[in-house]
Protein backbone atom coordinates (compact mmCIF):
# COMPACT_ATOMS: atom_id res chain seq x y z
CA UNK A 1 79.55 101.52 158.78
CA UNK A 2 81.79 99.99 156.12
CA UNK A 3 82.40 96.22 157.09
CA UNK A 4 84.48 94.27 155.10
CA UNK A 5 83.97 90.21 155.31
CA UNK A 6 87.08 87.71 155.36
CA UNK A 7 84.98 84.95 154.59
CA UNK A 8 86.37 83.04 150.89
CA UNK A 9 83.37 83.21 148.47
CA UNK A 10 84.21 80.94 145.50
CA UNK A 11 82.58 83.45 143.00
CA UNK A 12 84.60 86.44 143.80
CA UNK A 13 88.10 84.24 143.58
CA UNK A 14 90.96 85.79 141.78
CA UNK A 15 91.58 84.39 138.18
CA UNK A 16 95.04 82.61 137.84
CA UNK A 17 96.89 80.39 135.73
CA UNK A 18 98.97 77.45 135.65
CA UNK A 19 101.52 77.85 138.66
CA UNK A 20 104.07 75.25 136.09
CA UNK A 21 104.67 77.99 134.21
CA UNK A 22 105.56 80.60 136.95
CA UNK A 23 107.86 78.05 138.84
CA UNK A 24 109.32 76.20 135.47
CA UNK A 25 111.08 80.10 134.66
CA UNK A 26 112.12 80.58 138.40
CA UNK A 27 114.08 76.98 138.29
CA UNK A 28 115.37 77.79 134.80
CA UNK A 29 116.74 81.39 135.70
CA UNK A 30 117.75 80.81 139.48
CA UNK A 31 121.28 80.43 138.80
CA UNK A 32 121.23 83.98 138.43
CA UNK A 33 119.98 85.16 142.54
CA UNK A 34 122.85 82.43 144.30
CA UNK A 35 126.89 82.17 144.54
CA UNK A 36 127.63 86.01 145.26
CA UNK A 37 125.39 87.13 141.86
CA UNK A 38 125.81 90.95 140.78
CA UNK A 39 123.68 93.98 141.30
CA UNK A 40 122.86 94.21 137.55
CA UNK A 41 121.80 89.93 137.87
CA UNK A 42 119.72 90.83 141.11
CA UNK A 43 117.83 93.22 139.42
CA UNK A 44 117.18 91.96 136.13
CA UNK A 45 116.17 88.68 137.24
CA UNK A 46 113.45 91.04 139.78
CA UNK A 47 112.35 92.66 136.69
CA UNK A 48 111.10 89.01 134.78
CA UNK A 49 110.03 87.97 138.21
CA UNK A 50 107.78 90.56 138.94
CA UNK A 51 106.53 90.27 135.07
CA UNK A 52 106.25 86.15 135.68
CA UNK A 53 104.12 86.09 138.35
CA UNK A 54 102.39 88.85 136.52
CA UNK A 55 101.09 86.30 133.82
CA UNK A 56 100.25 83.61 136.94
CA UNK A 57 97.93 86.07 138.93
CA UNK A 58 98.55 89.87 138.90
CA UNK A 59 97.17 90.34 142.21
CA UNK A 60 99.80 88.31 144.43
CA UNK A 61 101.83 90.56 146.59
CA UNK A 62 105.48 89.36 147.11
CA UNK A 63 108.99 90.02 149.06
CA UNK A 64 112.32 88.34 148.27
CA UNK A 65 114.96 88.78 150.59
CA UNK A 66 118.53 88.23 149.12
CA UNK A 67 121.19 86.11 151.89
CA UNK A 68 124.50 84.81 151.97
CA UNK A 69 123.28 81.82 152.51
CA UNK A 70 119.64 81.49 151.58
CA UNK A 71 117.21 83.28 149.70
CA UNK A 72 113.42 83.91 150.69
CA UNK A 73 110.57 84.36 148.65
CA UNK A 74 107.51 85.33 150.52
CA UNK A 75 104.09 85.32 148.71
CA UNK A 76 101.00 87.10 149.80
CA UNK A 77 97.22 87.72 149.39
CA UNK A 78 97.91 91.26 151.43
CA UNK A 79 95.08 89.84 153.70
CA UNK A 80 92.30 89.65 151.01
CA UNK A 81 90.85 85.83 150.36
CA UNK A 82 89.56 86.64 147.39
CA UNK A 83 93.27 86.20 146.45
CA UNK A 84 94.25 83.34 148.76
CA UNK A 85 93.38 80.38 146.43
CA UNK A 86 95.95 81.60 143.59
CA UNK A 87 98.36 82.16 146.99
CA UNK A 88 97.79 78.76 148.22
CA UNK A 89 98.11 76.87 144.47
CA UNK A 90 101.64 79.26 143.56
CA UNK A 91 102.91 77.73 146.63
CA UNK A 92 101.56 74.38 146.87
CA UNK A 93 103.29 73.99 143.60
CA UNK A 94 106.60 75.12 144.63
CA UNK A 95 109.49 73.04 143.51
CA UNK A 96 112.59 72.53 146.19
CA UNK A 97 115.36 74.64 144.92
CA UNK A 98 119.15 75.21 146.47
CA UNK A 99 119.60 77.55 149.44
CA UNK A 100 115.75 78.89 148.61
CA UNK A 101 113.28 79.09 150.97
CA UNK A 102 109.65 79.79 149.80
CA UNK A 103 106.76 80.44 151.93
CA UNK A 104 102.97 81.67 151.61
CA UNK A 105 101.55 84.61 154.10
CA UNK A 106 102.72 87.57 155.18
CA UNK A 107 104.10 87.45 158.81
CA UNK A 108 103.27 90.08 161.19
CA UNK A 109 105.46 92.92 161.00
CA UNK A 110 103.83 95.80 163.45
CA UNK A 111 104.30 94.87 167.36
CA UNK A 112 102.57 95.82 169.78
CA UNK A 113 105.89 98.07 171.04
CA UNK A 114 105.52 99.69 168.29
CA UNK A 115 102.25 100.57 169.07
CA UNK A 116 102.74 101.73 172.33
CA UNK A 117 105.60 104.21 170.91
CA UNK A 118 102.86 105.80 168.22
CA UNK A 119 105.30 104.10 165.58
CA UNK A 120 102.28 102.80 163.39
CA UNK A 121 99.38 104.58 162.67
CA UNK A 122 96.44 104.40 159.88
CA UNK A 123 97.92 107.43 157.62
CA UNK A 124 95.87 109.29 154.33
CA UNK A 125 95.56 112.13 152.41
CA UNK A 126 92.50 113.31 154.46
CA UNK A 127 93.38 111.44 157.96
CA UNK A 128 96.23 110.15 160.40
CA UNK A 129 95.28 107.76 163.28
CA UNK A 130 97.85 106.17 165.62
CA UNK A 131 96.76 102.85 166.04
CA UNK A 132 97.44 103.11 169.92
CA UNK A 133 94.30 105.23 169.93
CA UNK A 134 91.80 102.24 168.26
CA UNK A 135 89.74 100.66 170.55
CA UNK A 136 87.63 97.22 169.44
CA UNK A 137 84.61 94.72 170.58
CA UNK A 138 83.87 91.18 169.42
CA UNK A 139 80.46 91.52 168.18
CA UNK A 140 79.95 87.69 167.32
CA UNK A 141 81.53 84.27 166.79
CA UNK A 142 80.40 82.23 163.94
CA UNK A 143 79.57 78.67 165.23
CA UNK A 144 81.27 76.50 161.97
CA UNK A 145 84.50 78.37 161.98
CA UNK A 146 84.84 79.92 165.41
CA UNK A 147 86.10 83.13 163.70
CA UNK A 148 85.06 86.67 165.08
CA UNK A 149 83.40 89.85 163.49
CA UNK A 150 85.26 92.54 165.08
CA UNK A 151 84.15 96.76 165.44
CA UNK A 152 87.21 98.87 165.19
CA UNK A 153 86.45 102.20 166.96
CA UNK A 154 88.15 105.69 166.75
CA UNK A 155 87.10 109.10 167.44
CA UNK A 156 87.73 110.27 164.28
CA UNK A 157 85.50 108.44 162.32
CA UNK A 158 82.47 111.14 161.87
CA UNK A 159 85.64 113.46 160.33
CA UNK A 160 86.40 111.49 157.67
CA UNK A 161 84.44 111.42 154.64
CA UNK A 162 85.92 108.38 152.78
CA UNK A 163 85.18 105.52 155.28
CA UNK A 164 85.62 103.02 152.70
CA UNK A 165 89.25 104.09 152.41
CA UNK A 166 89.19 103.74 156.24
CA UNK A 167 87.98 100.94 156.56
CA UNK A 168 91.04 99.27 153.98
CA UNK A 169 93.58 101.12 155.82
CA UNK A 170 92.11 98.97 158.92
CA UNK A 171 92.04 95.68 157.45
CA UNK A 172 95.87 96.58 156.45
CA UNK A 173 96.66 97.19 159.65
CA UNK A 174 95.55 94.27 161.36
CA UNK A 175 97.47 92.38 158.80
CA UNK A 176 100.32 93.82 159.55
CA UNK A 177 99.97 93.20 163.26
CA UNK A 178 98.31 89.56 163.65
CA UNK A 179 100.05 88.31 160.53
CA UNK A 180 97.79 87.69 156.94
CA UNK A 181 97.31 83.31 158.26
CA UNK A 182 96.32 84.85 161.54
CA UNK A 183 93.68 87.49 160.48
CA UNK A 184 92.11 85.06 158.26
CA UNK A 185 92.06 82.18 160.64
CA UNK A 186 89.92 84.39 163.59
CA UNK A 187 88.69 87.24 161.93
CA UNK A 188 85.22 86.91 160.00
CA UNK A 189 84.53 90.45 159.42
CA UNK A 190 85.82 93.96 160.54
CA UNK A 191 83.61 96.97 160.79
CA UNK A 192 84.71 100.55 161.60
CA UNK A 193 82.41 102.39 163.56
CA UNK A 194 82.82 106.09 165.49
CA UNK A 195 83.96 105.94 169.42
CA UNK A 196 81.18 107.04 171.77
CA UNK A 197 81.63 104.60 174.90
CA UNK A 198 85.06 103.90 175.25
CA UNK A 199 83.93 102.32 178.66
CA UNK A 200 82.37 99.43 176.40
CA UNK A 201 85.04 98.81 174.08
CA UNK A 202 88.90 97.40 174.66
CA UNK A 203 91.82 98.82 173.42
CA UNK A 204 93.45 97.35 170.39
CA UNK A 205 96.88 96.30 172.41
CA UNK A 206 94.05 93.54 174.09
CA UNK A 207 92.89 92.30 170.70
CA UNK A 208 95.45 88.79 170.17
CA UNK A 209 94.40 87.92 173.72
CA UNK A 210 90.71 88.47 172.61
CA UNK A 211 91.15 86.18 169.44
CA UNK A 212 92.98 83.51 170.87
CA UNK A 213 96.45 84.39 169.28
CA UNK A 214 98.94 83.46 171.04
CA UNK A 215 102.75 83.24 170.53
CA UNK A 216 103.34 86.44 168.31
């Protein structure tokens, strides 16, 4: 099995800089994303964005979403919390700017409808896995935290030969569907295991209810 741990360990955090810097160019160039700005303005000032938070921490994941009346800027760790100190300082440092909202964590964007209709699945070169078909178990609590290690099961497991890519693909999933704050709050470690006894496993649509999540 290939688990992966959620758990922050201060020696593998991501190297970052000074979050100033990064948020001094985004108040000095943010005329250019408000009051009905151009195509050609949009993406230019995406192109020195993408390059500024580049010199901050290249390993922040983003999404800004251009409205008539406000603008978002989401920053994320894309689940891992090796990344989530330089996620947490970028955002802590955030200055208040006009009809721009900025948050940290990626919200949940897979539901469990989608689920149900086989409209999200774990998808390679070498496998494709509709997430309707994973099954889980809790396989401990740790007492300090109260998060869980989690077993994701599938019967395709023994056919695939790279389980570490697997096992990412997982982690990305359950991202996606509990939302990054959420996996990292109740999740201590995922494994990915193959599915002998389905009778001793639950399937993955019972998972939030499992965790404690409630109210997405």
């Amino acid at each position: 099995m290939n688990r992966i741990y959620t758990e922050t360990q201060k020696h593998t955090t991501t190297a970052y800089g000074n979050p100033k810097h990064f948020w001094n160019w985004l108040k000095d160039n943010h005329h250019m994303t408000i009051n009905n700005p151009s195509c050609h303005s949009l993406k230019e000032f995406m192109n020195w964005f993408k390059i500024h938070l580049g010199y901050y921490c290249k390993a922040l994941y983003y999404e800004v979403n251009f409205g008539d009346y406000e603008n978002e800027f989401i920053f994320s760790a894309a689940g891992n919390p090796d990344h989530f100190e330089a996620l947490t300082t970028l955002v802590d440092a955030a200055p208040k700017l006009p009809k721009t909202k900025i948050t940290a964590f990626h919200l949940p964007c897979i539901t469990d409808q989608d689920i149900v209709l086989g409209n999200s699945k774990l998808e390679a070169e070498n496998f494709s896995i509709y997430n309707h078909q994973l099954r889980f178990t809790i396989d401990y609590t740790c007492p300090e935290t109260k998060r869980k290690g989690i077993t994701i099961y599938s019967d395709q497991v023994s056919k695939i030969l790279n389980q570490q890519q697997l096992t990412n693909h997982v982690v990305f999933f359950l991202t996606d569907y509990l939302g990054e704050i959420e996996f990292f709050n109740h999740i201590a470690s995922v494994d990915v295991d193959q599915l002998y006894l389905k009778e001793a496993t639950k399937p993955i649509l019972d998972l939030k209810q499992a965790l404690g999540i409630v109210g997405i």
